[in-house]
N, C-alpha and C. Protein backbone atom coordinates (compact mmCIF):
# COMPACT_ATOMS: atom_id res chain seq x y z
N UNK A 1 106.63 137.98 84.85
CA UNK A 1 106.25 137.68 86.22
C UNK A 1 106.67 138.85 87.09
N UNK A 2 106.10 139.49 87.61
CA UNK A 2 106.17 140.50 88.93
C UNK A 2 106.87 139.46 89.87
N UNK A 3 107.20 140.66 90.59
CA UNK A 3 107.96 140.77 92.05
C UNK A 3 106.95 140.21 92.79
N UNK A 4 105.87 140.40 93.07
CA UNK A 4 104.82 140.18 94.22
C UNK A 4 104.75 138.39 93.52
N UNK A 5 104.24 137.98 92.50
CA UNK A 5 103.99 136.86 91.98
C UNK A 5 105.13 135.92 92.49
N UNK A 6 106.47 136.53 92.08
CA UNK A 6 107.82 135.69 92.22
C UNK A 6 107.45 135.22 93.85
N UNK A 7 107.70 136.03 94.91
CA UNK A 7 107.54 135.74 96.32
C UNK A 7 106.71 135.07 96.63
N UNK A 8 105.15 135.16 96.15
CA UNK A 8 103.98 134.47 96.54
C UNK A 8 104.32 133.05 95.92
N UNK A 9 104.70 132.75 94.94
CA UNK A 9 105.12 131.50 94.52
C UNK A 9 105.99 130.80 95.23
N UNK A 10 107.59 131.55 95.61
CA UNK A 10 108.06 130.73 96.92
C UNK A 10 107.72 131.05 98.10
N UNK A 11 106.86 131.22 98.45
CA UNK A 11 106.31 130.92 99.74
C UNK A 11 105.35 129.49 99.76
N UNK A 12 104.67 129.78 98.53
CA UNK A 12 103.87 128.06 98.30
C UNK A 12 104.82 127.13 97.97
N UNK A 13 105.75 127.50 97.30
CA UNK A 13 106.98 125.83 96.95
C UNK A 13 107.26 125.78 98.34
N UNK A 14 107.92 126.94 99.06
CA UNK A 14 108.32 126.33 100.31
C UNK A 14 107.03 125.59 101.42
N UNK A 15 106.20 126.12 101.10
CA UNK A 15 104.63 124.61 102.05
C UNK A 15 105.03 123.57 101.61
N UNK A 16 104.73 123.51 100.03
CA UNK A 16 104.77 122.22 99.03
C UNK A 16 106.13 121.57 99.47
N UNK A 17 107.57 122.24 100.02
CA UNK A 17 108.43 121.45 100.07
C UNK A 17 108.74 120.79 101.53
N UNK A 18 107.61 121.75 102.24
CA UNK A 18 107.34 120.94 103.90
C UNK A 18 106.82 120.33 104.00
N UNK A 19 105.58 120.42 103.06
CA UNK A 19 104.59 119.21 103.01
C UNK A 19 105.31 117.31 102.59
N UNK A 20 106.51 117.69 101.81
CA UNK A 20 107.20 116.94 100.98
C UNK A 20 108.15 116.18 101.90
N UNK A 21 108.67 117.18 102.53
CA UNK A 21 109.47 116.74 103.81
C UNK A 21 108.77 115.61 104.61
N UNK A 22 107.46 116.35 105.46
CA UNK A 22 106.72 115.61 106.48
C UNK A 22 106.06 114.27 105.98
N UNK A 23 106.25 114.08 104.57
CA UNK A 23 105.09 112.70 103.97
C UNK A 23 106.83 111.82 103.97
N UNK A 24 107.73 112.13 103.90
CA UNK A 24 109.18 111.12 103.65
C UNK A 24 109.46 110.61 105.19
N UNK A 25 109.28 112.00 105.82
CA UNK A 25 109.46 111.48 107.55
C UNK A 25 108.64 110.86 107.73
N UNK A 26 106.95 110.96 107.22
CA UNK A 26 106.10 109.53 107.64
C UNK A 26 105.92 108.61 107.07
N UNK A 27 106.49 108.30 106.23
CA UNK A 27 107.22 106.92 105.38
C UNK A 27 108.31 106.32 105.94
N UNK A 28 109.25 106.88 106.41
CA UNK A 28 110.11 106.12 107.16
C UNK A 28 109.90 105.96 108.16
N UNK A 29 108.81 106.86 109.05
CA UNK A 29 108.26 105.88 110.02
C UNK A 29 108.27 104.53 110.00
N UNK A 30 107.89 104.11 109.01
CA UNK A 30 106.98 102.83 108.64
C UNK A 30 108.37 101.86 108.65
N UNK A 31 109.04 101.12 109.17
CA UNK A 31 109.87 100.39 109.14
C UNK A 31 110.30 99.65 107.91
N UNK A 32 108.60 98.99 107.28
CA UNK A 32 108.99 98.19 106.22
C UNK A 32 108.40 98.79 104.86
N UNK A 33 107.72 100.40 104.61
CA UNK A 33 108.17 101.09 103.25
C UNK A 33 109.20 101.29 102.42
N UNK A 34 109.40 101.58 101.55
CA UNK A 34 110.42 101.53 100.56
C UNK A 34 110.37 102.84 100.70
N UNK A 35 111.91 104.23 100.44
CA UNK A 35 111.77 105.06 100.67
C UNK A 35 110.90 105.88 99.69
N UNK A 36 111.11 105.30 98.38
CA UNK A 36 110.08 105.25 96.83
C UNK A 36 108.83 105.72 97.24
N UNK A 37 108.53 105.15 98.59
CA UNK A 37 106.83 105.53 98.32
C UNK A 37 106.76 106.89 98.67
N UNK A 38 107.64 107.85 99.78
CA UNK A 38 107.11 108.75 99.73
C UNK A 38 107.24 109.59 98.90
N UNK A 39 107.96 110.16 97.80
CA UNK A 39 108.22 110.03 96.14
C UNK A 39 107.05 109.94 95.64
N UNK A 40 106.32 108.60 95.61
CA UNK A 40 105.37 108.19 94.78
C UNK A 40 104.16 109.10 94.99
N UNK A 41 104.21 109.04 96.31
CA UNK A 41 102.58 109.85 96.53
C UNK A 41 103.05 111.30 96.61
N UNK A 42 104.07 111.76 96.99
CA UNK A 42 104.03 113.27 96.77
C UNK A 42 103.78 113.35 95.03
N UNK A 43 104.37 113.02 94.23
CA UNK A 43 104.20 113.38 92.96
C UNK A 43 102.96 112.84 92.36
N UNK A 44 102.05 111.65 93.22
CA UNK A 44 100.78 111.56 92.43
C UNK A 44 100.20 112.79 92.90
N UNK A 45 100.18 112.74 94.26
CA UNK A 45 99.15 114.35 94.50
C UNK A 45 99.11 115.41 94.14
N UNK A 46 100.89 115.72 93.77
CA UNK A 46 100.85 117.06 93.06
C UNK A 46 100.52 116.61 91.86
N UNK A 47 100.97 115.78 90.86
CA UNK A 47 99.75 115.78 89.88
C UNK A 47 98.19 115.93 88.97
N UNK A 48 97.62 115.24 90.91
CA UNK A 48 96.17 115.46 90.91
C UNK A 48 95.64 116.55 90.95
N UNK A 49 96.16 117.16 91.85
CA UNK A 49 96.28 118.67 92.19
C UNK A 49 96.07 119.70 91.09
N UNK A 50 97.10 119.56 90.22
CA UNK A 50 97.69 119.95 89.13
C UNK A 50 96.44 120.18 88.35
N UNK A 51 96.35 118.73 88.10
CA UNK A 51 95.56 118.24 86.70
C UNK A 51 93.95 118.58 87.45
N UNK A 52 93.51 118.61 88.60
CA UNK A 52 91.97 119.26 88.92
C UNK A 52 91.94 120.89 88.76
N UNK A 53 92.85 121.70 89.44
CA UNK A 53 93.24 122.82 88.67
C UNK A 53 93.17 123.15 87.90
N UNK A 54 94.19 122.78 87.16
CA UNK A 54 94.19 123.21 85.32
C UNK A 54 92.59 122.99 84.64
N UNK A 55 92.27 121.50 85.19
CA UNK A 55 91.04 121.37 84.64
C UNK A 55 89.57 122.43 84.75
N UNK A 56 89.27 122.68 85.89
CA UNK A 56 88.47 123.95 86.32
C UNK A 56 89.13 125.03 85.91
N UNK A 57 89.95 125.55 85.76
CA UNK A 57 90.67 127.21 85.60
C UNK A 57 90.95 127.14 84.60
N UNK A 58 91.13 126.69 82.99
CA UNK A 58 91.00 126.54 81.50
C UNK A 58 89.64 126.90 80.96
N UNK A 59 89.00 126.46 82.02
CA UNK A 59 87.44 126.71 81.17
C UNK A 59 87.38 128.01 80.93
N UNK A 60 87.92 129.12 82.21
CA UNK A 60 88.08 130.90 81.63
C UNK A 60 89.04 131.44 81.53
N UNK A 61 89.93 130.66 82.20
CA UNK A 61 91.62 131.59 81.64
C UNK A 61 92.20 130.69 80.59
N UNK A 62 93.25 131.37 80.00
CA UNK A 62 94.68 130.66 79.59
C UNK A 62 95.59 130.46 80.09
N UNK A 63 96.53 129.41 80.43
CA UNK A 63 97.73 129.41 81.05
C UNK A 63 98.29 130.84 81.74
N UNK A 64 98.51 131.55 80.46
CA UNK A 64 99.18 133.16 81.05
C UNK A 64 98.34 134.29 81.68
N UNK A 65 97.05 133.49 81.93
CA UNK A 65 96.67 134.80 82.34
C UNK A 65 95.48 134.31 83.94
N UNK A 66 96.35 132.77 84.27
CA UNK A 66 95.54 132.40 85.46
C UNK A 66 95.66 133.05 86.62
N UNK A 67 94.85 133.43 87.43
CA UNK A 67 94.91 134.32 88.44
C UNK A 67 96.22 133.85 89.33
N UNK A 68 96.78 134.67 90.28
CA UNK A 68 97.63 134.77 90.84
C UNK A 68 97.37 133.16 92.05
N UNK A 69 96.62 133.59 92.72
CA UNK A 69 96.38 132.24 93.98
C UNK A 69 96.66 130.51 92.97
N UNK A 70 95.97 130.73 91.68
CA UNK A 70 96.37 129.58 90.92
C UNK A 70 97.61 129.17 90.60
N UNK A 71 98.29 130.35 90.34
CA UNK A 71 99.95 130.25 89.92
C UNK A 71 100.84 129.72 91.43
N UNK A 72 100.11 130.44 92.35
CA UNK A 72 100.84 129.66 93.68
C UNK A 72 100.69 128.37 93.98
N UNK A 73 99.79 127.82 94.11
CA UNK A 73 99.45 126.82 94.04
C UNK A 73 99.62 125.57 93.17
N UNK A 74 99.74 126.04 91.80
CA UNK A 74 100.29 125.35 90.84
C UNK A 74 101.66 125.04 90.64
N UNK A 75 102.64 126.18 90.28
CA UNK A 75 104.00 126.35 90.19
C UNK A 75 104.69 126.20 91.75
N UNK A 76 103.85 127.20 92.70
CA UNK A 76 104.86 127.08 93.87
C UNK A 76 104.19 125.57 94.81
N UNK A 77 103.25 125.47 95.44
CA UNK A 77 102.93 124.92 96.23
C UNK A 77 103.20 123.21 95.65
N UNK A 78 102.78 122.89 93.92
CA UNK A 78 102.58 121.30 93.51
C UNK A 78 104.17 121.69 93.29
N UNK A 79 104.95 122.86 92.48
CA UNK A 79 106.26 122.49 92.13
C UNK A 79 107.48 122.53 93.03
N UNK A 80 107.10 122.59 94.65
CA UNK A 80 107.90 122.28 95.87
C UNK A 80 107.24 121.03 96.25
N UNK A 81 106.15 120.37 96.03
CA UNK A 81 105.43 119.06 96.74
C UNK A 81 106.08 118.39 96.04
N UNK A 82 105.87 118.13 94.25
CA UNK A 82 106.19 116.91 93.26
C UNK A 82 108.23 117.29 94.03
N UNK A 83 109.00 115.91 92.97
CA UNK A 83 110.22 116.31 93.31
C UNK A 83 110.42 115.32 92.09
N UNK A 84 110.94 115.43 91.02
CA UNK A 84 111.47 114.79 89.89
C UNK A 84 113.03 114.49 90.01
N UNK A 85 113.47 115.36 90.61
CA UNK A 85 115.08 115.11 90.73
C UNK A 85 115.38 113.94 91.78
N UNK A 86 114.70 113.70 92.80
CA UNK A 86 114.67 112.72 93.69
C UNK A 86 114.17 111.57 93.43
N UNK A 87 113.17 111.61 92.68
CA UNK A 87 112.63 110.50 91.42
C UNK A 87 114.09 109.52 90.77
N UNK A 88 114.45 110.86 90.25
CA UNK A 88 115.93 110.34 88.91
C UNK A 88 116.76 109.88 90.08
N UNK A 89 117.32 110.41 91.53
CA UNK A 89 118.48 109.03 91.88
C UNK A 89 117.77 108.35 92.32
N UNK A 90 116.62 107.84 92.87
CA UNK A 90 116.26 106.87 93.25
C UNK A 90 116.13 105.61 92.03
N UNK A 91 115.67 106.18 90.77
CA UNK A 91 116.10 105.00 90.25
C UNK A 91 117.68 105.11 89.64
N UNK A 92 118.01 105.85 89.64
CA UNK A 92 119.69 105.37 89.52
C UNK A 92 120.21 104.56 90.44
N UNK A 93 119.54 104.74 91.92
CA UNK A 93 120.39 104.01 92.80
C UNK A 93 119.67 102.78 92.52
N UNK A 94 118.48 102.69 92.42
CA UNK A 94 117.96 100.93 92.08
C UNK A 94 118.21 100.15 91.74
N UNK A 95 118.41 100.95 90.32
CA UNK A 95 119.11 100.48 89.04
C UNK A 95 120.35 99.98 89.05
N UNK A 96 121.23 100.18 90.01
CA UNK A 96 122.40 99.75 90.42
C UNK A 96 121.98 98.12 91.09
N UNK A 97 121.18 98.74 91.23
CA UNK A 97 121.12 96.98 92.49
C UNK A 97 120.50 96.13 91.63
N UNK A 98 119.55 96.57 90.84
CA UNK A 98 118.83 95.62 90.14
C UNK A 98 118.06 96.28 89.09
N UNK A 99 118.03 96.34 88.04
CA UNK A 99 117.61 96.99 86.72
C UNK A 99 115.92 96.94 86.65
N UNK A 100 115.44 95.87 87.06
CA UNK A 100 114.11 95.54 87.34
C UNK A 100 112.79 96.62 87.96
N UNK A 101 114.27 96.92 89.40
CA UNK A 101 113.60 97.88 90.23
C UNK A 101 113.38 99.13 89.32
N UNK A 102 114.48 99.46 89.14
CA UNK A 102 114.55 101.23 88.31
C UNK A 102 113.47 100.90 87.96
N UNK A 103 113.33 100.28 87.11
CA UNK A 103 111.96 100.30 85.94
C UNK A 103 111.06 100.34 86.42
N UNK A 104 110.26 99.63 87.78
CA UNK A 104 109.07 99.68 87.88
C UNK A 104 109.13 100.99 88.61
N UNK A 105 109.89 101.50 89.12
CA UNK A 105 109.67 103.14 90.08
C UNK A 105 109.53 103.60 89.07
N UNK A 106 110.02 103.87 87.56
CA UNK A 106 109.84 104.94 86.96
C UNK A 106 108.62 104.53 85.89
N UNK A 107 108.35 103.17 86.02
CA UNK A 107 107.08 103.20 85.20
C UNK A 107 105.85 103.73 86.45
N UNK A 108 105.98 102.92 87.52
CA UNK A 108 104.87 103.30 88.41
C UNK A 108 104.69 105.17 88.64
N UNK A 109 105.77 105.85 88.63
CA UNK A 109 105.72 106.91 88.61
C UNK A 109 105.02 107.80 87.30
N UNK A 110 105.31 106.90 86.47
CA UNK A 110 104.52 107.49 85.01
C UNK A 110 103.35 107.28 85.22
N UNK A 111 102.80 106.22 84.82
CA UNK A 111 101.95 105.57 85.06
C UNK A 111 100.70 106.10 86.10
N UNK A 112 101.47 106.08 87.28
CA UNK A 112 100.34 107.14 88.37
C UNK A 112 100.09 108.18 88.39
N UNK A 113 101.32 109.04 87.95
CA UNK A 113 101.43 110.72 87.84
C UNK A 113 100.27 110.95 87.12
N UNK A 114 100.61 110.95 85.21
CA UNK A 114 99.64 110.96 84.70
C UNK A 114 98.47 110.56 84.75
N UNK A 115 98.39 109.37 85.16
CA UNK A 115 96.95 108.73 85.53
C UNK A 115 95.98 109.36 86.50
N UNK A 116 96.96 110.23 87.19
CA UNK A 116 96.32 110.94 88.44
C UNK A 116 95.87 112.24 87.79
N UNK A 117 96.55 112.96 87.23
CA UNK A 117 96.41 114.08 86.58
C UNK A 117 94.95 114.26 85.90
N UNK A 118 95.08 112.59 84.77
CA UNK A 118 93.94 113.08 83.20
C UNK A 118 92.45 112.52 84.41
N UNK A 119 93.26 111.59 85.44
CA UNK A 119 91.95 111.23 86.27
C UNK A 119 90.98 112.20 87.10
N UNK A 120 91.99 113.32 87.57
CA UNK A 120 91.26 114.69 88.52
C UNK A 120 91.10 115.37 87.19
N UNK A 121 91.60 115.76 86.01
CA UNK A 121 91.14 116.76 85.14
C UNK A 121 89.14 115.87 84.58
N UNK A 122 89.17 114.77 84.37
CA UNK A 122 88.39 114.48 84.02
C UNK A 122 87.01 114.71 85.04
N UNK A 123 87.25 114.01 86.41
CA UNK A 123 86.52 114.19 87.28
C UNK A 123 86.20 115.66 87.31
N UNK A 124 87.16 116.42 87.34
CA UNK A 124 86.64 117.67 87.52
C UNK A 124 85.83 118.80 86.69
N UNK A 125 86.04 118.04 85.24
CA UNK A 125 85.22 118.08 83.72
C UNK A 125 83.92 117.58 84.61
N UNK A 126 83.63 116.76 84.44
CA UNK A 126 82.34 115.97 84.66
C UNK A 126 81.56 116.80 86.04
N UNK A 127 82.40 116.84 87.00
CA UNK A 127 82.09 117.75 87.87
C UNK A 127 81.01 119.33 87.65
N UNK A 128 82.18 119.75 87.22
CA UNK A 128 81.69 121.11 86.76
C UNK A 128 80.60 121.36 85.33
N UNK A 129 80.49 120.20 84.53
CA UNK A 129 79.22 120.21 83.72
C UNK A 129 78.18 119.65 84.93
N UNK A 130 78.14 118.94 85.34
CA UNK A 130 76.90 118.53 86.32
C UNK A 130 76.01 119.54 87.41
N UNK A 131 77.47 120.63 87.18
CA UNK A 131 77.12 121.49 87.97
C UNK A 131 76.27 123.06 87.62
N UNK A 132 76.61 122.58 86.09
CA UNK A 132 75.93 123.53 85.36
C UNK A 132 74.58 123.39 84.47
């Protein structure tokens, strides 16, 4: 990874981690959300994100050799949006209160992430043959 790559990448984690910020502050807006949700949807979107990406930009690159704006966007921009570590205490702290909870945050989090992912890679398969 270059110098220029390294920077351009945190400059997109740091959007991805404002963007991340501003969706938790408008979740707690909400008086009666769970703080979980804003969690939930930052990491389905960066998923989707992810997984429509990868899906269009495989058809001519390989992983190592995806153009630069992709790598920002991918690594910096979805890997400052998603937040996995905030994922893990939230269900630790759940899990404290009630074992039930943990589980469904971290199944719903499976569950959607991926689902979001193979769902935009597919769409975006289908997409791009239709288009050809």
């Amino acid at each position: 990874m270059t110098l220029v790559t390294a920077i351009a990448v945190g400059f997109g984690a740091a959007a991805g981690a404002m963007v991340r910020s501003g969706t938790d502050l408008w979740v707690r807006s909400r008086a009666t959300w769970p703080p979980e949700i804003a969690t939930l949807i930052v990491n389905v979107v960066g998923s989707a994100i992810t997984g429509t990406l990868l899906s269009a930009l495989l058809r001519g690159y390989s992983l190592a050799t995806l153009p630069l704006w992709a790598t920002v966007v991918i690594a910096g921009f979805c890997g400052g949006l998603t937040t996995f570590a905030s994922l893990a205490v939230q269900i630790e702290q759940r899990s404290r209160q009630k074992i039930r909870y943990g589980i469904t945050i971290a199944t719903a989090h499976l569950v959607l992430g991926f689902g979001s992912a193979a769902a935009a890679w597919s769409l975006t398969r289908w997409a791009l043959m239709m288009g050809t």
